[in-house]
Protein backbone atom coordinates (compact mmCIF):
# COMPACT_ATOMS: atom_id res chain seq x y z
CA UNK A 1 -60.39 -12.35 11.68
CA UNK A 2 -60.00 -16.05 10.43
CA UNK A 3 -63.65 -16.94 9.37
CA UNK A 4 -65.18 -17.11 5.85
CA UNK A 5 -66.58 -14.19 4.22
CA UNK A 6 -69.05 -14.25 2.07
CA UNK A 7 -69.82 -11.73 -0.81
CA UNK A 8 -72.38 -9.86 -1.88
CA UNK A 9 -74.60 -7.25 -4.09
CA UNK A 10 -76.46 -4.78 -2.90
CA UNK A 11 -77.61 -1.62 -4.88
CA UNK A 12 -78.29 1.93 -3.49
CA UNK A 13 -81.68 1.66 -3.01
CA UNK A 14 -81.40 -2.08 -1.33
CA UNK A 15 -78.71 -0.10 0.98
CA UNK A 16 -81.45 2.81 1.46
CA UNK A 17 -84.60 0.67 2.04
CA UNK A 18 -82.59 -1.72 4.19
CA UNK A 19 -80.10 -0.26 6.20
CA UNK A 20 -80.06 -1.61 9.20
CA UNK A 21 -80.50 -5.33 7.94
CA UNK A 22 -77.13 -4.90 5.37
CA UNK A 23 -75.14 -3.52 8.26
CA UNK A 24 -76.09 -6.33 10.59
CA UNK A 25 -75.17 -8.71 7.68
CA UNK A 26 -71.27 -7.10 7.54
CA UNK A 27 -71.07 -7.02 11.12
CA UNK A 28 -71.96 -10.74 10.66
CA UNK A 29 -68.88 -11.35 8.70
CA UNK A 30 -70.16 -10.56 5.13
CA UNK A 31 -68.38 -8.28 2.49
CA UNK A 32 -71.25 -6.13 0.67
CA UNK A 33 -70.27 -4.47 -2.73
CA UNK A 34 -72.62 -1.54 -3.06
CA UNK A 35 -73.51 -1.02 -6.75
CA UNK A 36 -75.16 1.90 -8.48
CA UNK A 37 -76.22 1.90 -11.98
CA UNK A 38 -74.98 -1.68 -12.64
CA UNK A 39 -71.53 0.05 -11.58
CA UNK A 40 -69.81 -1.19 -8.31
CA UNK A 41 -68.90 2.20 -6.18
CA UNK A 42 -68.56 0.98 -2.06
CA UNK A 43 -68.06 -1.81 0.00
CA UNK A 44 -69.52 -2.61 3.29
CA UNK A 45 -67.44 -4.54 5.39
CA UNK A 46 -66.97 -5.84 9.01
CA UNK A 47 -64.41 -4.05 11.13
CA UNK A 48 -61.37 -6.62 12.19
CA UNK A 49 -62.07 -6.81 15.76
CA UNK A 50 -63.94 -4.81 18.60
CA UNK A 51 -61.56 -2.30 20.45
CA UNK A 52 -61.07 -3.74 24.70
CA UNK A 53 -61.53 -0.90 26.75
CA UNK A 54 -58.35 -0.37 28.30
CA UNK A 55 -57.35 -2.14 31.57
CA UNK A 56 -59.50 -5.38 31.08
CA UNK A 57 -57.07 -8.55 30.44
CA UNK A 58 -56.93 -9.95 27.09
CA UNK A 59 -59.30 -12.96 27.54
CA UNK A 60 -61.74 -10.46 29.96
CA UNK A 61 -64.39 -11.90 26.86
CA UNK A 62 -63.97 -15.25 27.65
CA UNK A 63 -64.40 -14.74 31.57
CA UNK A 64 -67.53 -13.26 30.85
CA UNK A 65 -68.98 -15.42 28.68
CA UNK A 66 -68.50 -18.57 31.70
CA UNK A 67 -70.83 -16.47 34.26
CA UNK A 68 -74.33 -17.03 34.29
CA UNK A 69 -77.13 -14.84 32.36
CA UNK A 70 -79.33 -12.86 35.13
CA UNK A 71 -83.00 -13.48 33.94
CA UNK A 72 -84.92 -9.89 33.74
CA UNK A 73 -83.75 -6.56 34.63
CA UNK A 74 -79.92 -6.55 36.04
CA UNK A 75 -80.30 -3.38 37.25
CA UNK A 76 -83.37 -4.65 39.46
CA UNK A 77 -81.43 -7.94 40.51
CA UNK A 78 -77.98 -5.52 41.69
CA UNK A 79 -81.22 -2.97 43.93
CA UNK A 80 -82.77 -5.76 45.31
CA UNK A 81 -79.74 -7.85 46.29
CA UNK A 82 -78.04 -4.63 47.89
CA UNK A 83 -81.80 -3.85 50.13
């Protein structure tokens, strides 16, 4: 992983009241120190890359990314189109 990271606080109860919004933050990139009682104890930090399923070639992520967005439900657009 070759971006920036950024660093920061967070105490237990920040962690327990806001959950969901600290993980997003390391999955973002950031490295959270988890502090309790002034004391640091944890850090939350991003994994270094998502595992491929196996079989898919290397730059399967960048193929995807060039085809176009289906507006709506996918599943509906893959019923209709084989009606």
């Amino acid at each position: 992983m070759c971006h920036s990271v950024h660093m920061r606080k967070a105490t237990v109860r920040d962690l327990h009241m806001r959950t969901g919004a600290i993980v997003d933050e390391a999955a973002e990139g950031q490295i959270i120190t988890i502090v309790k009682r002034g004391v640091p104890v944890a850090e939350l930090r991003p994994l270094e890359a998502k595992p491929r399923p196996r079989g898919l070639p290397k730059n399967w992520d960048k193929i995807m990314s060039k085809l176009p967005q289906v507006p709506g439900d996918s599943g509906k657009f893959l019923e209709e189109d084989r009606s």
